[in-house]
Protein backbone atom coordinates (compact mmCIF):
# COMPACT_ATOMS: atom_id res chain seq x y z
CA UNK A 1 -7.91 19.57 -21.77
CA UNK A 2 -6.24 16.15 -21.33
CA UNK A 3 -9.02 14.01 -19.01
CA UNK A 4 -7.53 10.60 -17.20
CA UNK A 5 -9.27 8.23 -15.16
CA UNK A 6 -7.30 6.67 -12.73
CA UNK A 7 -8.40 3.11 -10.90
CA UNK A 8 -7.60 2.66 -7.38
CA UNK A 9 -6.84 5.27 -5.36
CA UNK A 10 -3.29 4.46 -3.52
CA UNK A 11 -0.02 5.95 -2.95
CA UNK A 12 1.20 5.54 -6.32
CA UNK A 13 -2.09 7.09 -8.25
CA UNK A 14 -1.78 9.70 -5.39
CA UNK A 15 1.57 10.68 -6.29
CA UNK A 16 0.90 10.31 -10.28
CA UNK A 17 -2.14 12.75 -9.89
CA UNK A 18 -0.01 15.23 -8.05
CA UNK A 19 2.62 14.77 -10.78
CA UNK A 20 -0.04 15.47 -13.51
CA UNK A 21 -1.34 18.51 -11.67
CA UNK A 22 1.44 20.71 -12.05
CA UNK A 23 1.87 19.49 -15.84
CA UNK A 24 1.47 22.63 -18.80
CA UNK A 25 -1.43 21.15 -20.13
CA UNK A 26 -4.59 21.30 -18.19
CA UNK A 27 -5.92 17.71 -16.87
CA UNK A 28 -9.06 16.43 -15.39
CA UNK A 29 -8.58 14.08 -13.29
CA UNK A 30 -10.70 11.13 -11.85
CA UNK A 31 -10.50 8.50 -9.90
CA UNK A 32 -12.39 5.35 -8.66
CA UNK A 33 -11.45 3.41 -5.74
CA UNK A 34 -13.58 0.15 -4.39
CA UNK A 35 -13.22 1.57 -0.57
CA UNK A 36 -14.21 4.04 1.50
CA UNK A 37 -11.09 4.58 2.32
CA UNK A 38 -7.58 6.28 0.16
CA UNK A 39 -3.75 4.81 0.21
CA UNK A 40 -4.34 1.39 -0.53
CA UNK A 41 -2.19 -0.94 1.96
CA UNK A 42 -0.83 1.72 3.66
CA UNK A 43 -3.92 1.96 6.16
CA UNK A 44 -4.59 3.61 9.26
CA UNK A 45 -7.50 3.05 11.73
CA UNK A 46 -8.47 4.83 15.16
CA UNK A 47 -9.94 3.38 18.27
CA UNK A 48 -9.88 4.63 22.01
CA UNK A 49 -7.62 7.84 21.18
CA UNK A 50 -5.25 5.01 19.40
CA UNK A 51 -4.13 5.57 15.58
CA UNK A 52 -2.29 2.85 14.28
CA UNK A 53 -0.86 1.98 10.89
CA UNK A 54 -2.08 -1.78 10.16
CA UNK A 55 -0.89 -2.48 6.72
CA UNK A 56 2.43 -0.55 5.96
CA UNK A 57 4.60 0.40 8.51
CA UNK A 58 6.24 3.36 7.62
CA UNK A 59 7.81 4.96 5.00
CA UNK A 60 12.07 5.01 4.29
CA UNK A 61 14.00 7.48 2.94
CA UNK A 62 15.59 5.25 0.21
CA UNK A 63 14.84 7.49 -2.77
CA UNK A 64 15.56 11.31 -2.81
CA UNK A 65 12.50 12.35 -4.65
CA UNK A 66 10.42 10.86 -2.20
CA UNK A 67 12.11 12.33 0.54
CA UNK A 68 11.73 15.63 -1.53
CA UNK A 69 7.94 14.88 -1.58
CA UNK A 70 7.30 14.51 2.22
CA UNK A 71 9.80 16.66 3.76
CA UNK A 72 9.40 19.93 1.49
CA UNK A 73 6.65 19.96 -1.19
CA UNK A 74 3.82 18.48 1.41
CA UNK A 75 2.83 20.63 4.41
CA UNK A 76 5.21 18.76 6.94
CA UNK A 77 2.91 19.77 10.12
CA UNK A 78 2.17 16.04 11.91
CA UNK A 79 4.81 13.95 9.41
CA UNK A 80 6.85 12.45 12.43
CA UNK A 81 9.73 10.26 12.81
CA UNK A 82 10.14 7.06 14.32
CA UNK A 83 13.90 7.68 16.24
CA UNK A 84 13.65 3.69 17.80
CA UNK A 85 15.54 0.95 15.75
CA UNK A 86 14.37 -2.63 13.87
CA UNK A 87 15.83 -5.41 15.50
CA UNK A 88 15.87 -8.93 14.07
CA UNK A 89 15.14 -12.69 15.41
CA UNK A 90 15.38 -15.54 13.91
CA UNK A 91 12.88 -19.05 14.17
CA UNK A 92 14.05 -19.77 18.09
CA UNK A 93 13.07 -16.66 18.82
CA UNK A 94 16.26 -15.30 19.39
CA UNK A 95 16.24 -11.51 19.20
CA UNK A 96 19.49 -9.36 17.69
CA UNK A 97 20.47 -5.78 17.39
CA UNK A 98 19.89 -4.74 13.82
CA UNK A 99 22.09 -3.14 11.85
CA UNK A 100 20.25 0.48 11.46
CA UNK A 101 19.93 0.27 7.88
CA UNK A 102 16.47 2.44 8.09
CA UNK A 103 17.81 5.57 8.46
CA UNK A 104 14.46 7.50 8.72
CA UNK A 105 11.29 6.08 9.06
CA UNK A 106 8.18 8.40 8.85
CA UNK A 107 4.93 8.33 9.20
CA UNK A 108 2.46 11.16 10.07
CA UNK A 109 0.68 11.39 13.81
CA UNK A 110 -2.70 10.73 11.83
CA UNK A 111 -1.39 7.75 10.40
CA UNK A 112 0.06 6.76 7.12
CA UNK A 113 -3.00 7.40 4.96
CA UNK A 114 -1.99 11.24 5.00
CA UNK A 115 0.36 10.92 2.46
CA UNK A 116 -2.07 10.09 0.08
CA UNK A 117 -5.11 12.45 1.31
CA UNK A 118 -2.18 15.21 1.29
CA UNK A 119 -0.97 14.56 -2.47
CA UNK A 120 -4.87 14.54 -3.65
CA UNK A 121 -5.46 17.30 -2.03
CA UNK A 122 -3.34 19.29 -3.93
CA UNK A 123 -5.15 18.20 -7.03
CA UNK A 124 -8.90 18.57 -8.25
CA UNK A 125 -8.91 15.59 -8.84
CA UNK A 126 -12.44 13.96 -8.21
CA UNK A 127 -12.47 11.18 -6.76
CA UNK A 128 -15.46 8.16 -6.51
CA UNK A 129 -15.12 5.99 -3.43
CA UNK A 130 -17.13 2.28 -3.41
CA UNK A 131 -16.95 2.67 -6.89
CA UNK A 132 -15.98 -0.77 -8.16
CA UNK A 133 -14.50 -1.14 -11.65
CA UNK A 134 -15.09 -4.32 -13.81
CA UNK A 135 -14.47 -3.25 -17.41
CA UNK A 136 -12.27 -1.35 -19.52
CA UNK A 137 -13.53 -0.60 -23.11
CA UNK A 138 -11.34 0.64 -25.70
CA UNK A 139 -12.60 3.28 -28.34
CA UNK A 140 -10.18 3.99 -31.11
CA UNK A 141 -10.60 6.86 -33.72
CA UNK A 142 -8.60 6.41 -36.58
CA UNK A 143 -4.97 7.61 -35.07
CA UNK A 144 -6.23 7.76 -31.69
CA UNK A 145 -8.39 6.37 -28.98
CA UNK A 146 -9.89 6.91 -25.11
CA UNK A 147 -10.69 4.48 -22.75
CA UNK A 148 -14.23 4.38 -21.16
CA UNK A 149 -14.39 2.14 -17.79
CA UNK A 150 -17.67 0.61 -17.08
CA UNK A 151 -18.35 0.07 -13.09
CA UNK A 152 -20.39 -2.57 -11.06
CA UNK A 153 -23.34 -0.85 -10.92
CA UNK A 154 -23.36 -0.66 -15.10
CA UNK A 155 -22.37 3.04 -15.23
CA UNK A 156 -19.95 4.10 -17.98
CA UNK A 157 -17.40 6.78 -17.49
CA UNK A 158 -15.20 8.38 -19.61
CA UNK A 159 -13.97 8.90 -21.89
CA UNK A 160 -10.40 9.31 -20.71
CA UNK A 161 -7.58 9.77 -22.96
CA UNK A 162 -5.26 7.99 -20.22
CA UNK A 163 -6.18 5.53 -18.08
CA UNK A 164 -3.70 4.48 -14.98
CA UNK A 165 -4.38 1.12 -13.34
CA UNK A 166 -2.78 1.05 -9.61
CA UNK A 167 -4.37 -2.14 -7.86
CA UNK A 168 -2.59 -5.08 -6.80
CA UNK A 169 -0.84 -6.86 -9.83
CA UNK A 170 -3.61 -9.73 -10.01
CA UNK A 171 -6.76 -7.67 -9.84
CA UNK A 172 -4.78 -5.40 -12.41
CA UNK A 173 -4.65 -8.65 -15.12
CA UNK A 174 -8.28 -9.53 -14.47
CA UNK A 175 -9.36 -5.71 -15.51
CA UNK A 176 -7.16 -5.48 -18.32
CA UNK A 177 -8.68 -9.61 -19.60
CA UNK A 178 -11.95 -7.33 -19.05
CA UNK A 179 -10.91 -5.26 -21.89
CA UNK A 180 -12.36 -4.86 -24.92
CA UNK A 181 -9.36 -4.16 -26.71
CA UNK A 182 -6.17 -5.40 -29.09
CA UNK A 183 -6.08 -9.34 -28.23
CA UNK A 184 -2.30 -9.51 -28.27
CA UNK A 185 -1.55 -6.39 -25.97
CA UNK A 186 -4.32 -7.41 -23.59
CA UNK A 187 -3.07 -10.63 -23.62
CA UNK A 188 0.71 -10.49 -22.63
CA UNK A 189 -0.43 -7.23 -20.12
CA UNK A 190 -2.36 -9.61 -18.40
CA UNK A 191 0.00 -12.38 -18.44
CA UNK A 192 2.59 -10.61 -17.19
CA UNK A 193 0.67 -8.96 -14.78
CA UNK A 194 -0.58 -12.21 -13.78
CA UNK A 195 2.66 -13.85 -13.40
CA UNK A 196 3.85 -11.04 -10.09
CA UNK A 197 4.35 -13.57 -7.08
CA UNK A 198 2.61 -12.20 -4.11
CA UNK A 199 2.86 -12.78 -0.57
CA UNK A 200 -0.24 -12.84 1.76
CA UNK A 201 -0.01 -11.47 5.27
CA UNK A 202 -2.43 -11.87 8.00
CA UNK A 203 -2.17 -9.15 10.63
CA UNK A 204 -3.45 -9.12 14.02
CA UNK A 205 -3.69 -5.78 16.35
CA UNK A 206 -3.30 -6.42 19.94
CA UNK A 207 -3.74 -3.41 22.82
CA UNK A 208 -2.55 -3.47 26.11
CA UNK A 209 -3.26 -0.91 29.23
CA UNK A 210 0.08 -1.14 30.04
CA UNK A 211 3.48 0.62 28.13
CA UNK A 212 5.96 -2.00 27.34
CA UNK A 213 9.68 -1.02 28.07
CA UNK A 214 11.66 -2.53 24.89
CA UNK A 215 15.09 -0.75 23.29
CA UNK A 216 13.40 -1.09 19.68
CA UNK A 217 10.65 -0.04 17.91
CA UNK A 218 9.91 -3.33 15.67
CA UNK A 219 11.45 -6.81 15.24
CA UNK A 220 11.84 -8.58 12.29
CA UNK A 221 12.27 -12.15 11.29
CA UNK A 222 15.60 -12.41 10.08
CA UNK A 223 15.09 -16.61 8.66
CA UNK A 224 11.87 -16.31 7.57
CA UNK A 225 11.35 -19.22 9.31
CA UNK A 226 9.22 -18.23 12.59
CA UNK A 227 5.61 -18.14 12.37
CA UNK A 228 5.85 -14.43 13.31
CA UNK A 229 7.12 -12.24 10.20
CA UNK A 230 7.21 -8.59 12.39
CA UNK A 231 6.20 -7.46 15.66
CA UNK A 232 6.09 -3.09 15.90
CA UNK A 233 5.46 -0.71 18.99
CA UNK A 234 3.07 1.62 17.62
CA UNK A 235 3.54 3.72 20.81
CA UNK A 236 7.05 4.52 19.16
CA UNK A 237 5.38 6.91 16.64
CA UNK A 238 4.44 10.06 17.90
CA UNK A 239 0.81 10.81 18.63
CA UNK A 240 -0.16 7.26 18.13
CA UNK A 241 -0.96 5.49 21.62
CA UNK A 242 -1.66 7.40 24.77
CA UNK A 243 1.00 7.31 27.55
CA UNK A 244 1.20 4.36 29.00
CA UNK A 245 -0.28 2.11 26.91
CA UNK A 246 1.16 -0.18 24.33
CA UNK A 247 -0.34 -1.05 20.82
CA UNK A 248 1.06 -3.76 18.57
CA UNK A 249 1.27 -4.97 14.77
CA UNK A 250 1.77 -8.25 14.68
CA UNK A 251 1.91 -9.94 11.16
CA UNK A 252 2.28 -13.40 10.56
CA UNK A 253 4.46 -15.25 8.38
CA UNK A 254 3.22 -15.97 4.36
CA UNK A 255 2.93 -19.53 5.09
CA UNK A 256 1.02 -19.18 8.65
CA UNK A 257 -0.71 -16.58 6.80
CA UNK A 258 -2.09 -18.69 3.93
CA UNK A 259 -2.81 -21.64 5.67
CA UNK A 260 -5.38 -20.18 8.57
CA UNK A 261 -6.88 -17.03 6.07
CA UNK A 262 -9.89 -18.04 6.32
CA UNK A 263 -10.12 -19.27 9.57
CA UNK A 264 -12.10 -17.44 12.37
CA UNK A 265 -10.16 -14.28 13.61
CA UNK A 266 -10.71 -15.26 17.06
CA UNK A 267 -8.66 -18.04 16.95
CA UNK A 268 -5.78 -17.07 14.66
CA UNK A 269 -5.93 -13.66 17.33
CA UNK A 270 -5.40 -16.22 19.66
CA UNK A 271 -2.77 -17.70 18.25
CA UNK A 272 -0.61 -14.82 17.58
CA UNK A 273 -1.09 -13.08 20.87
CA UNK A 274 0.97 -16.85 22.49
CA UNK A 275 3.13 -16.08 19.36
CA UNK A 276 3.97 -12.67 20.50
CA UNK A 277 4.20 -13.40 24.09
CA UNK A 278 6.78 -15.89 23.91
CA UNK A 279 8.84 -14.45 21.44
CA UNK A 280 8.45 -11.17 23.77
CA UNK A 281 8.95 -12.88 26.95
CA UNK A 282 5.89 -11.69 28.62
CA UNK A 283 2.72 -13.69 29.67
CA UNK A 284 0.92 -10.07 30.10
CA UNK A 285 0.48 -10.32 26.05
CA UNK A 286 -1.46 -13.20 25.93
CA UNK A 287 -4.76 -11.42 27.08
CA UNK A 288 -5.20 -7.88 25.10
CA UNK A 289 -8.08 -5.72 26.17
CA UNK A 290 -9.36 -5.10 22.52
CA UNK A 291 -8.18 -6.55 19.68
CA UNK A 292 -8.06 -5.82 15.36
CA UNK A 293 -6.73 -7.63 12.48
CA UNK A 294 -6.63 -7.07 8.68
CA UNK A 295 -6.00 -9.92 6.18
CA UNK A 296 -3.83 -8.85 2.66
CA UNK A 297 -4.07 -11.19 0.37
CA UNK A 298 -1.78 -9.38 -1.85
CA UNK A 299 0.18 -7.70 0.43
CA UNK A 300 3.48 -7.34 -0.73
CA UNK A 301 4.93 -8.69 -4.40
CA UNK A 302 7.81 -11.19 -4.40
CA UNK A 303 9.12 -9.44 -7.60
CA UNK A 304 8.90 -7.41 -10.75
CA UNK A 305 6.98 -7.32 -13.70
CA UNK A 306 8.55 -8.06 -17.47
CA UNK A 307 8.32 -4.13 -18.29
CA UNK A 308 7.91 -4.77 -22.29
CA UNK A 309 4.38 -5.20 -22.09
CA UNK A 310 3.82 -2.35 -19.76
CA UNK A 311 5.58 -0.79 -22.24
CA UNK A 312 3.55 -1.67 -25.61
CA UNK A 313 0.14 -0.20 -23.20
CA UNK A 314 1.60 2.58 -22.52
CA UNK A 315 1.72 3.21 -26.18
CA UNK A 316 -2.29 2.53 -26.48
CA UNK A 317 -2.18 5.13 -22.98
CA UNK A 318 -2.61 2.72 -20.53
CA UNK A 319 -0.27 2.98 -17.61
CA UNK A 320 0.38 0.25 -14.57
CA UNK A 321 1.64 1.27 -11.34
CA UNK A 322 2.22 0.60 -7.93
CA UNK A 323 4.86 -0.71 -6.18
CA UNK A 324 4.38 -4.46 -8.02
CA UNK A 325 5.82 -1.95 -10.87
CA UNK A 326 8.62 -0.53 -9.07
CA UNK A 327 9.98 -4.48 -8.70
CA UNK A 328 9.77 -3.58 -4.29
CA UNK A 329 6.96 -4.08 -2.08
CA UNK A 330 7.78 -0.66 -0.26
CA UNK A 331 5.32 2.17 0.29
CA UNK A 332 8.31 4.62 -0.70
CA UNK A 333 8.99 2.20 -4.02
CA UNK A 334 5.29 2.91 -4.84
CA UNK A 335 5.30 6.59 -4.75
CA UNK A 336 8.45 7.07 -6.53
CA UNK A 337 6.89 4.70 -9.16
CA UNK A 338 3.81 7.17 -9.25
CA UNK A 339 5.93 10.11 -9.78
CA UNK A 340 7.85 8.54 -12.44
CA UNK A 341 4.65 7.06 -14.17
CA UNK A 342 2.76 10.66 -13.71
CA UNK A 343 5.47 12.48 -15.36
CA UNK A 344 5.30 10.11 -18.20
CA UNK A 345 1.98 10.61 -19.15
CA UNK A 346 2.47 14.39 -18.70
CA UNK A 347 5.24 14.22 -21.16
CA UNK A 348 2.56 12.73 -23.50
């Protein structure tokens, strides 16, 4: 039996642990994840018979094995399209037709986080939730070696003969400096892992008692130049909003988003809701009747990682993924990279 220990529990370790599943040898799989909750930054919350997707939007049919994945391997019973468009505007506020270049955008009635409860399902895979890994400790045995991960708490677990690392790209280089392991590797995994530009977003969640009428189901900023960086209708996905009311996902700009992170929510809330009501033209979305927001500090990277260290772990069996692997901040770039990366260590 083949026993891997995966850390972080999102769509990419999702997808690898599906991958692994099916593989001819037998695996045990486990995995640790600092939240309650599974999927990472795709994240889905529920108030007042409202579901809403708060981190990732949806997810596109840009790669054909992901489309594969959601359309005929997972049970397809609540996966739902969104059939409005993404228009653009740019830092007057100026809003544009867009050009349709998302040709399918899913998500599932019960939010985006189904995706990744689906694909672990599938497994038997166990799975430890506010379970916070600090340390990875190598053990080597002549030609070979497991990994043994060492939590918060001071519990030990292990040992795995793979290990798969799928946070963010910075909290991935301050586990692997944890290591107690080969200097040079660690080193340059790190440092290249360190080196993944991220941007942060700041997202607010506004609900109205009211449906908005619009011809689009999100608007982007084309200039990067507005304070606003995306407005969506979550009432556009099936099963999300009740009738005639409107829920939206408003995320700020990197820059906005930086500056006023730690500020107090009520204000930045503030803030966006003038934000959104002038770029909307419509003083009703000044004053929500309930409110959310979510700040990412690493929300989505800038741009890939240098793949040659990546490469020399994987030869020591430990694997990085995520979409900061795939080189595309896209929750359909991190599943294909979990696919990929699970089928590698099967191979193994």
């Amino acid at each position: 039996m083949t026993r891997i220990g995966i850390v972080g529990a999102g769509a990419a370790a999702a997808a690898a642990a599906h991958v692994l599943e099916e593989a001819p040898v037998e695996t045990d799989i486990t995995v640790f994840e600092k939240s309650r909750g599974l999927c990472g930054r795709a994240a889905t919350r529920r108030r007042d018979d409202a579901v809403y997707d708060y981190g990732a939007n949806y997810i596109k049919s840009d790669d054909e094995g992901v489309v594969d994945l959601l359309t005929e391997t997972l049970d397809t019973e609540g996966l739902v399209e969104i059939a409005d468009p993404v228009w653009t505007f740019d830092a007057a506020g100026e809003i544009t037709e867009g050009d349709g270049r998302d040709d399918h955008k899913w998500t599932y009635r019960q939010g985006l986080t189904q995706v990744a409860k689906r694909l672990f399902a599938r497994t038997g895979a166990t799975i430890h939730r506010e379970t916070r890994v600090e340390t990875l400790l190598r053990e080597d045995d002549g030609d070979s070696g497991t990994w043994r991960l060492e939590d918060a708490d001071g519990q030990r677990w292990g040992p795995f003969d793979a290990l798969l690392l799928n946070p963010p790209a910075p909290q991935t280089a301050e586990l692997v400096r944890s290591a107690d392991w080969e200097v040079d590797i660690r080193q340059s995994l790190a440092d290249a892992a360190e080196a993944v530009p991220y941007r942060t977003i700041w997202t607010g969640v506004f609900h109205y008692p009211f449906e908005l009428e619009r011809p689009y189901y999100a608007l982007v900023n084309s200039d990067k130049d507005h304070e606003v960086g995306w407005v969506s209708r979550e009432e556009c996905k099936p099963g999300h909003v009740p009738d005639g009311e409107s829920l939206l996902i408003v995320q700020a700009n990197p820059e906005w988003s930086v500056d006023r992170y730690d500020e107090p929510a009520e204000g930045n809330l503030e803030r966006l809701a003038e934000l959104t009501a002038d770029l909307l033209d419509d003083d009703r979305l000044r004053e929500p009747d309930w409110t959310d927001h979510q700040g990412w500090r690493y929300a989505l990277p800038d741009e890939g990682v240098d793949l040659e260290p990546l490469e020399r772990a994987e030869r020591e069996d430990l694997y990085c993924l995520g979409d900061w692997v795939a080189g595309e901040g896209r929750l359909h770039a991190a599943l294909r990279n979990g696919l990929e990366i699970g089928s590698r260590v099967a191979d193994r």
